[in-house]
PDB file of N, CA and C in Angstrom:
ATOM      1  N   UNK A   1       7.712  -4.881   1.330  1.00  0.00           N
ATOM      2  CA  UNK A   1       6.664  -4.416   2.211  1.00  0.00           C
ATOM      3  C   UNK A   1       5.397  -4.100   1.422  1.00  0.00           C
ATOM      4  N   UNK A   2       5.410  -3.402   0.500  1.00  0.00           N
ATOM      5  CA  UNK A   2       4.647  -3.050  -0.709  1.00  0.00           C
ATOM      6  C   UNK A   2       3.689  -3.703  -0.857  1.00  0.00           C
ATOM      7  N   UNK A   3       4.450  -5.081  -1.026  1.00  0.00           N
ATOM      8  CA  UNK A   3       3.287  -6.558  -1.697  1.00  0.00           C
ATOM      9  C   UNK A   3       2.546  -7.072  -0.662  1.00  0.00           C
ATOM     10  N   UNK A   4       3.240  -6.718   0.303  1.00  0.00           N
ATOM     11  CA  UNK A   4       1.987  -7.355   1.395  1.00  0.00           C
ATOM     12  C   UNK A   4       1.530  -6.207   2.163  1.00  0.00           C
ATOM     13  N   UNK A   5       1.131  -5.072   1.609  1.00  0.00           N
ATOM     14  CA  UNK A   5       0.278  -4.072   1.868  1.00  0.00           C
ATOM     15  C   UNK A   5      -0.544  -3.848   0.979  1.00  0.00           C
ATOM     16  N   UNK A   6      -0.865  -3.714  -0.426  1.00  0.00           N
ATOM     17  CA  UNK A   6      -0.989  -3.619  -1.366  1.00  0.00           C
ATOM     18  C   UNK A   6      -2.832  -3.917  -1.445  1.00  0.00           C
ATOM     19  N   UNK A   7      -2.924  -5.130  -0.960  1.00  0.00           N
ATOM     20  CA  UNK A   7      -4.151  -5.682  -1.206  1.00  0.00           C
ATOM     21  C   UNK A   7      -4.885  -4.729   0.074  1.00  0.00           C
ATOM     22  N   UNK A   8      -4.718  -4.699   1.145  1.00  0.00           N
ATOM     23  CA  UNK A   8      -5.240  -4.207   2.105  1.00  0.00           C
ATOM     24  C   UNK A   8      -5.454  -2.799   1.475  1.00  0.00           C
ATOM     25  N   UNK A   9      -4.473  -2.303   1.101  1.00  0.00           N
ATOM     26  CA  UNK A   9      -4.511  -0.765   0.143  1.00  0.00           C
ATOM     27  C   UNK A   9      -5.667  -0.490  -0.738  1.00  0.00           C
ATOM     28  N   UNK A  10      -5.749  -1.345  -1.537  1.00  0.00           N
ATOM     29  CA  UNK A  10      -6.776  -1.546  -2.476  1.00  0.00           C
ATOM     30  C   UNK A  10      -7.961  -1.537  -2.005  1.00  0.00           C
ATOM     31  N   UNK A  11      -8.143  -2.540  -0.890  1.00  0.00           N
ATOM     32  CA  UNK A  11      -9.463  -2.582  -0.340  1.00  0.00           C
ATOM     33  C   UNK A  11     -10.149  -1.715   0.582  1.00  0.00           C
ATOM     34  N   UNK A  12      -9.056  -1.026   1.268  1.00  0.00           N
ATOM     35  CA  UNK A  12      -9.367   0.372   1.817  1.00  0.00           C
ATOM     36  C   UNK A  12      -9.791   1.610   0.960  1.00  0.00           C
ATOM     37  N   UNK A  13      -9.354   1.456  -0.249  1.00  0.00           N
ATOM     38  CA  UNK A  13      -9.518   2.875  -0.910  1.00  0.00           C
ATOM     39  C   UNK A  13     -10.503   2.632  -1.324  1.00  0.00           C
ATOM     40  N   UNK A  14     -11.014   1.255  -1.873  1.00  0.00           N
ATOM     41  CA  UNK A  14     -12.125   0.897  -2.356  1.00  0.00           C
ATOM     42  C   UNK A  14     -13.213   1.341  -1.675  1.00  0.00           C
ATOM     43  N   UNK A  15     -12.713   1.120  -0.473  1.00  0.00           N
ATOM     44  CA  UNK A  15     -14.246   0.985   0.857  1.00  0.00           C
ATOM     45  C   UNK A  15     -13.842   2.735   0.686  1.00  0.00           C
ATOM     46  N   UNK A  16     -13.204   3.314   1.220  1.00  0.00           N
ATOM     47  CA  UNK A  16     -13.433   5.009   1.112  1.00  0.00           C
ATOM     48  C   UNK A  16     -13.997   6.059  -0.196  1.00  0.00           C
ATOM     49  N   UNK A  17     -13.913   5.355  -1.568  1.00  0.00           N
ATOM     50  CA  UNK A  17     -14.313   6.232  -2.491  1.00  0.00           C
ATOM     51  C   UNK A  17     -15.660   5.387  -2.868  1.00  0.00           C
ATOM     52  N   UNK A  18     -16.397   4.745  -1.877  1.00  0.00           N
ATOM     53  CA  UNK A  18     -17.398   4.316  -2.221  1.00  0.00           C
ATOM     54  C   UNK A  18     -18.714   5.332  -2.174  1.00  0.00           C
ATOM     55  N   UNK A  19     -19.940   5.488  -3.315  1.00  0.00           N
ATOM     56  CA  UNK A  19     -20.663   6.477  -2.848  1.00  0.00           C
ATOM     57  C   UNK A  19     -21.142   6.472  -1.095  1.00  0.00           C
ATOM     58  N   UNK A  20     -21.621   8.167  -0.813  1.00  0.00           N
ATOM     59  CA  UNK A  20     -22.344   7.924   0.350  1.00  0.00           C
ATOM     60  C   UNK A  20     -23.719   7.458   0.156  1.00  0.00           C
ATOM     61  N   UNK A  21     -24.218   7.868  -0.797  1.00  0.00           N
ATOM     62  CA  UNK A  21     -25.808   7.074  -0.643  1.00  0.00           C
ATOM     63  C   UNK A  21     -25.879   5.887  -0.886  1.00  0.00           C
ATOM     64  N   UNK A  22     -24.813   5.197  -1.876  1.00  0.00           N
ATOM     65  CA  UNK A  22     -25.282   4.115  -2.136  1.00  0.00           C
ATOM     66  C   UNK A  22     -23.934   3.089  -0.845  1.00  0.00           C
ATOM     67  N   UNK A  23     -24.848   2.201  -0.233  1.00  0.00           N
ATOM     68  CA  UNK A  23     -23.349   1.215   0.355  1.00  0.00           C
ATOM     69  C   UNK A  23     -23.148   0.005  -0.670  1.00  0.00           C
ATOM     70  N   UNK A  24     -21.995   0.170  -1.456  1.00  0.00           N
ATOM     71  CA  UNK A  24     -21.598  -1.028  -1.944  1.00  0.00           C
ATOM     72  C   UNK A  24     -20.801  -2.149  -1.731  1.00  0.00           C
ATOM     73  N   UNK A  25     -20.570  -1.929  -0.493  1.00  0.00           N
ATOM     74  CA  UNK A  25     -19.655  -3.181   0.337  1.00  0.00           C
ATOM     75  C   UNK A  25     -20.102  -2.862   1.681  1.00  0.00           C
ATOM     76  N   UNK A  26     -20.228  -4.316   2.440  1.00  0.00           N
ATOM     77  CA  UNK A  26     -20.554  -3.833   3.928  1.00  0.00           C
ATOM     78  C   UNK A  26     -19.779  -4.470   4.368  1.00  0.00           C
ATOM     79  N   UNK A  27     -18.381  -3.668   4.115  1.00  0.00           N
ATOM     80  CA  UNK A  27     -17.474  -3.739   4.687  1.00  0.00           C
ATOM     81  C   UNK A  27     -16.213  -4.445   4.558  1.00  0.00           C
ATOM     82  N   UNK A  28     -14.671  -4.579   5.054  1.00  0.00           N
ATOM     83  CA  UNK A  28     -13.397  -4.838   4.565  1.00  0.00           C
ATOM     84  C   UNK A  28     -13.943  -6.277   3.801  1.00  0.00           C
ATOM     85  N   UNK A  29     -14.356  -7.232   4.348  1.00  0.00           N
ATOM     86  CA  UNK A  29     -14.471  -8.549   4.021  1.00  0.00           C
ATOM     87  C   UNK A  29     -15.151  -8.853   2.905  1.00  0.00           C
ATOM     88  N   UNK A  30     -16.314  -7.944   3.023  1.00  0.00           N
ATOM     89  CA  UNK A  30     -17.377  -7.781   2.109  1.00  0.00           C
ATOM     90  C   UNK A  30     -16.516  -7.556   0.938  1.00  0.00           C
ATOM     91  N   UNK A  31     -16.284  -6.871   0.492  1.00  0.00           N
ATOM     92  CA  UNK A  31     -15.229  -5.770  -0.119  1.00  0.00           C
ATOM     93  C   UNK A  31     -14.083  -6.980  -1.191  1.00  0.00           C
ATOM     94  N   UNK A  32     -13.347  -7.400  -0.452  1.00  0.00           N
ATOM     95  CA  UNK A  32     -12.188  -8.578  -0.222  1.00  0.00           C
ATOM     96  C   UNK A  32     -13.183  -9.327  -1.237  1.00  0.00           C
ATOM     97  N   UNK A  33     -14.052  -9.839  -1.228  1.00  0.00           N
ATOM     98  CA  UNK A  33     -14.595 -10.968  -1.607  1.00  0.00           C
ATOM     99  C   UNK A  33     -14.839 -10.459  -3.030  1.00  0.00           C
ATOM    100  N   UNK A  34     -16.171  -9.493  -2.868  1.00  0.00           N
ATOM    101  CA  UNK A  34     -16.494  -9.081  -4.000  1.00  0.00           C
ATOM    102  C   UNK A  34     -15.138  -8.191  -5.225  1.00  0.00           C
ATOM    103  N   UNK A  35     -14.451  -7.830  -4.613  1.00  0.00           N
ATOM    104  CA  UNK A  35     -12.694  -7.486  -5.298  1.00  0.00           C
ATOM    105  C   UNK A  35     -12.406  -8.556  -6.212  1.00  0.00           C
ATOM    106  N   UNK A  36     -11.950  -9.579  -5.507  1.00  0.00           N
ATOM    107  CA  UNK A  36     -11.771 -11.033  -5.534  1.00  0.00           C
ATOM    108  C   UNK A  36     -12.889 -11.570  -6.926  1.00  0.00           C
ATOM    109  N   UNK A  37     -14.307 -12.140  -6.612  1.00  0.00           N
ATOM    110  CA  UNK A  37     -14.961 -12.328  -7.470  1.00  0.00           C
ATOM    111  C   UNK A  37     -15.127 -11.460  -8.982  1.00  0.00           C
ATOM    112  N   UNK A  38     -14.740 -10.105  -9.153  1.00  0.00           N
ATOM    113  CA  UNK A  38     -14.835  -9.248  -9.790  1.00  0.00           C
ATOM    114  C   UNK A  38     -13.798  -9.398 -11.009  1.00  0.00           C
ATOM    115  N   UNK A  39     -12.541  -9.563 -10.495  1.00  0.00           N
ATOM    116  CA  UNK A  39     -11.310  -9.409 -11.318  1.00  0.00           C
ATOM    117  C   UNK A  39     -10.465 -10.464 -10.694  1.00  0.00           C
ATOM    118  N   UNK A  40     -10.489 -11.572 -10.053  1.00  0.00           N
ATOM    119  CA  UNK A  40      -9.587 -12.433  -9.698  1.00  0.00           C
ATOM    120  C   UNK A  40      -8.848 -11.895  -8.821  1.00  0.00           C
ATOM    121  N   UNK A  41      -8.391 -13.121  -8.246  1.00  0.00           N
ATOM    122  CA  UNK A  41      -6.859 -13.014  -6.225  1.00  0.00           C
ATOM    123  C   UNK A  41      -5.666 -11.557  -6.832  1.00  0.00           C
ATOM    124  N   UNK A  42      -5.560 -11.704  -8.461  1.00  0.00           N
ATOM    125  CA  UNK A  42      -4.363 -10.857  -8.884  1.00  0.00           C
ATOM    126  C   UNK A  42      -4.787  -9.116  -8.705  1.00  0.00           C
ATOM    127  N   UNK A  43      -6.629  -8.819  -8.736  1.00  0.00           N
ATOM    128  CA  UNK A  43      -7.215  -7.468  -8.642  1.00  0.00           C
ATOM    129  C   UNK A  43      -6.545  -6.863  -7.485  1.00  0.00           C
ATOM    130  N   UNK A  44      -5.940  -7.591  -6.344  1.00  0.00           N
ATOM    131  CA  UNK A  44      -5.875  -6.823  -5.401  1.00  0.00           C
ATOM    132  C   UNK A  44      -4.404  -6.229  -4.621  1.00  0.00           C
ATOM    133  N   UNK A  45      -3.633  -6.260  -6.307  1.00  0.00           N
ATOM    134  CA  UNK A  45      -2.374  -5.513  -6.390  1.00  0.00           C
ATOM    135  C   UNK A  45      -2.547  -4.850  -7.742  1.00  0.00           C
ATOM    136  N   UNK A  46      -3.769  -4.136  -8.332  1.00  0.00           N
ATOM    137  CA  UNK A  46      -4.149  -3.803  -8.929  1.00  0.00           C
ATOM    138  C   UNK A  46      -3.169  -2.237  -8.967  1.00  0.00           C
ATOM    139  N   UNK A  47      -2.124  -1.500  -9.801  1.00  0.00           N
ATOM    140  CA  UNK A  47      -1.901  -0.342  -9.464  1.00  0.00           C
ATOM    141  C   UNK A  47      -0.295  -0.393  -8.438  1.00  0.00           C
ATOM    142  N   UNK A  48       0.020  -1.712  -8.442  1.00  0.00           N
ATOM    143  CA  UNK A  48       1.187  -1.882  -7.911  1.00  0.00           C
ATOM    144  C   UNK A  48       2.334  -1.154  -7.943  1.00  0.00           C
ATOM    145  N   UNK A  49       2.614  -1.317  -9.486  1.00  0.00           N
ATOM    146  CA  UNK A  49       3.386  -0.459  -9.808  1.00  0.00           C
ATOM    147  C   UNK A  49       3.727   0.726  -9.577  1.00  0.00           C
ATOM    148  N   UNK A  50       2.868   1.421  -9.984  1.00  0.00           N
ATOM    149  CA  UNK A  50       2.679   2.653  -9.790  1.00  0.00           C
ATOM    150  C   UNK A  50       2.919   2.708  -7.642  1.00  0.00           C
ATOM    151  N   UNK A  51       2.150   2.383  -6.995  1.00  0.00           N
ATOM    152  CA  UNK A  51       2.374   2.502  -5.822  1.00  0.00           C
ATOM    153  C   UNK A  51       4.485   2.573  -5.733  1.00  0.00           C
ATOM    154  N   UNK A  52       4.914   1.139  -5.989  1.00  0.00           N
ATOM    155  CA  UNK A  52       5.940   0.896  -5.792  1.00  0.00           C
ATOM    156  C   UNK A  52       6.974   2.039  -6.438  1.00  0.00           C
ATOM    157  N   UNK A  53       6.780   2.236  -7.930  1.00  0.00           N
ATOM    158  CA  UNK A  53       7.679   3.439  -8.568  1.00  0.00           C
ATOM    159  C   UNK A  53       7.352   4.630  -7.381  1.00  0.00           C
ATOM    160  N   UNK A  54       6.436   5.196  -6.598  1.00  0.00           N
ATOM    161  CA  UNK A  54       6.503   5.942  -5.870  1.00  0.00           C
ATOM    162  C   UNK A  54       7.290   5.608  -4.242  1.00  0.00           C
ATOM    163  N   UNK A  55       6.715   4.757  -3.766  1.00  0.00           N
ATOM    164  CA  UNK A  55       7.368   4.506  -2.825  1.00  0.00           C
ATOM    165  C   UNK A  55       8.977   3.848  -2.979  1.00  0.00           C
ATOM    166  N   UNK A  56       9.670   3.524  -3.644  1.00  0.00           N
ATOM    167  CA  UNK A  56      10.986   3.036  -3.629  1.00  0.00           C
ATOM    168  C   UNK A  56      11.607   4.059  -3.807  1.00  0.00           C
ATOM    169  N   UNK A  57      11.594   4.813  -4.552  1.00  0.00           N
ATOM    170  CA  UNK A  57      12.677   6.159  -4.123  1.00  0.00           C
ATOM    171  C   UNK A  57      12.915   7.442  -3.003  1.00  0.00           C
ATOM    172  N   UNK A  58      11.324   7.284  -2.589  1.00  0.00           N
ATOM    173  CA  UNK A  58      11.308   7.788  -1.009  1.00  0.00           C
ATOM    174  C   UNK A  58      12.033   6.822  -0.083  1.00  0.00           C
ATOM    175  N   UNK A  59      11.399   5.548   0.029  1.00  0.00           N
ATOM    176  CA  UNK A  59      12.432   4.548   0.938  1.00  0.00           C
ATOM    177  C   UNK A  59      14.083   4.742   0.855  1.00  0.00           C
ATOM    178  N   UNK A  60      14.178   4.545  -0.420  1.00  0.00           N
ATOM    179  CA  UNK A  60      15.518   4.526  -0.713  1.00  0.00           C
ATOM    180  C   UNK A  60      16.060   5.849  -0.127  1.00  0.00           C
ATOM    181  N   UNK A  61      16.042   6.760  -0.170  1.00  0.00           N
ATOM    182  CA  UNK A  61      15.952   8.539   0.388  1.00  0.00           C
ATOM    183  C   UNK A  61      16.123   8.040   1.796  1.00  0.00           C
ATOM    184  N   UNK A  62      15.521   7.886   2.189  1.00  0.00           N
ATOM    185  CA  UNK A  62      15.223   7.766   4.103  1.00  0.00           C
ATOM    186  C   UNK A  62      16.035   6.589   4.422  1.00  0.00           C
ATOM    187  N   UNK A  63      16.895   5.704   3.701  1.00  0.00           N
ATOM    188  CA  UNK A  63      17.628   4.733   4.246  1.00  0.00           C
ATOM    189  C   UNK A  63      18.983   5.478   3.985  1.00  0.00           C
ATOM    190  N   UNK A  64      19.228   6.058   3.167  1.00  0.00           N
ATOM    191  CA  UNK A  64      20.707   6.803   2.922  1.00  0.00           C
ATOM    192  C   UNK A  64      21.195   7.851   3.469  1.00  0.00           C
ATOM    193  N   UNK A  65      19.578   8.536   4.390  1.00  0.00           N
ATOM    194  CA  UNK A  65      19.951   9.554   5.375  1.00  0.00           C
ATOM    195  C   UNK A  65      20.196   9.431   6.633  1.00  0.00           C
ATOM    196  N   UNK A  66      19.374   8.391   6.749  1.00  0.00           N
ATOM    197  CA  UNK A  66      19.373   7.777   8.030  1.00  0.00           C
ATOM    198  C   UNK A  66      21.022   7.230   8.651  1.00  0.00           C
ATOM    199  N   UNK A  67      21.247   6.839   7.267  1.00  0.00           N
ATOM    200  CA  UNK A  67      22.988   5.933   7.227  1.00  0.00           C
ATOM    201  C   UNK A  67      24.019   7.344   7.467  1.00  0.00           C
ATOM    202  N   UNK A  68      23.780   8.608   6.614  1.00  0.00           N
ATOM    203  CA  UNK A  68      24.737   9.834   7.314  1.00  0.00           C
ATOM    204  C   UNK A  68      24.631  10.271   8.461  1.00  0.00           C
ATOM    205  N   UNK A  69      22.823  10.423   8.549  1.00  0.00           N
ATOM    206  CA  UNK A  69      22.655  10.860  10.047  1.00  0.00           C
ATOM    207  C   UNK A  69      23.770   9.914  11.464  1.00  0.00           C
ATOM    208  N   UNK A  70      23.453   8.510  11.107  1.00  0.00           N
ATOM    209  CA  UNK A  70      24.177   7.926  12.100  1.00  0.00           C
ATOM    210  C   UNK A  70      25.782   8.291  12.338  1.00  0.00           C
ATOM    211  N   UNK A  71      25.988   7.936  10.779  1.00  0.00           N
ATOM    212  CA  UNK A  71      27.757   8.398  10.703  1.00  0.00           C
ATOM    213  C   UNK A  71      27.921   9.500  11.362  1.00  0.00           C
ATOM    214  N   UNK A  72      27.277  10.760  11.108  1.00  0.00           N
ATOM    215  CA  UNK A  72      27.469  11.985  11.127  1.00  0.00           C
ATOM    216  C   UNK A  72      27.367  12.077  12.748  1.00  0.00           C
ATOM    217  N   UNK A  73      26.576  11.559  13.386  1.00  0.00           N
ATOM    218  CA  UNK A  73      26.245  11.490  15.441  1.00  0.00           C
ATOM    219  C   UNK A  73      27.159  10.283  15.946  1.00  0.00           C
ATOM    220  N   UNK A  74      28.044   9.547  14.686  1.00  0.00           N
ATOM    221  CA  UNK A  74      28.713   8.572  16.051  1.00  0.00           C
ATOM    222  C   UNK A  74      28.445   7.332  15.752  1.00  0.00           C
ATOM    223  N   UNK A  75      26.916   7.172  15.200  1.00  0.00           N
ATOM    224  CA  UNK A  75      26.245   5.741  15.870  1.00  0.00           C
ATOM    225  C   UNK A  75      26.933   4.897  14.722  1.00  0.00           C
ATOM    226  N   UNK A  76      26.725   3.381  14.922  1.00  0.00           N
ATOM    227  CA  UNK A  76      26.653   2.641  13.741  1.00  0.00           C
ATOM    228  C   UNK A  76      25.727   2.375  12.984  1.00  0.00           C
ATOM    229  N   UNK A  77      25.774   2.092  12.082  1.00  0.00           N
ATOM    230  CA  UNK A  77      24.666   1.776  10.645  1.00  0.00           C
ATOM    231  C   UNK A  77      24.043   0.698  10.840  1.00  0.00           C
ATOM    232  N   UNK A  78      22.602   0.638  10.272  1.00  0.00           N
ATOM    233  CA  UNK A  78      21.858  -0.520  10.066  1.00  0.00           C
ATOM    234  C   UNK A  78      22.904  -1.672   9.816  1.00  0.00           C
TER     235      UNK A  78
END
């Protein structure tokens, strides 16, 4: 899921920690491109890692509870 969020991630945070006085992208596409031209198609899993080492052990957490919770009420498992 990660990898195909990742770029959109990037380009959102980009567009949000941009100054207020100055606009340096006008906007997602804008943004996308100039990303792109800047550091190459690979800039925009820039920090991956790091995203992923965080998010996989929360996921992992919430799939193993989810699996007692069910046991524990009856239901069946994913």
């Amino acid at each position: 899921r990660k990898v195909t969020v990742a770029p959109s991630d990037m380009i959102r945070t980009k567009l949000m920690n941009q100054p207020t006085d100055v606009k340096l992208y006008d906007g997602f596409v804008d943004c996308a491109k100039k990303t792109v031209a800047e550091g190459g198609v690979l800039s925009l899993w820039r920090g991956f890692i790091p995203i992923w080492a965080r998010f996989a052990p929360q996921a992992t957490l919430q799939l193993l509870s989810i699996e007692v919770i069910y046991d524990v009420m009856g239901f069946k498992g994913i």
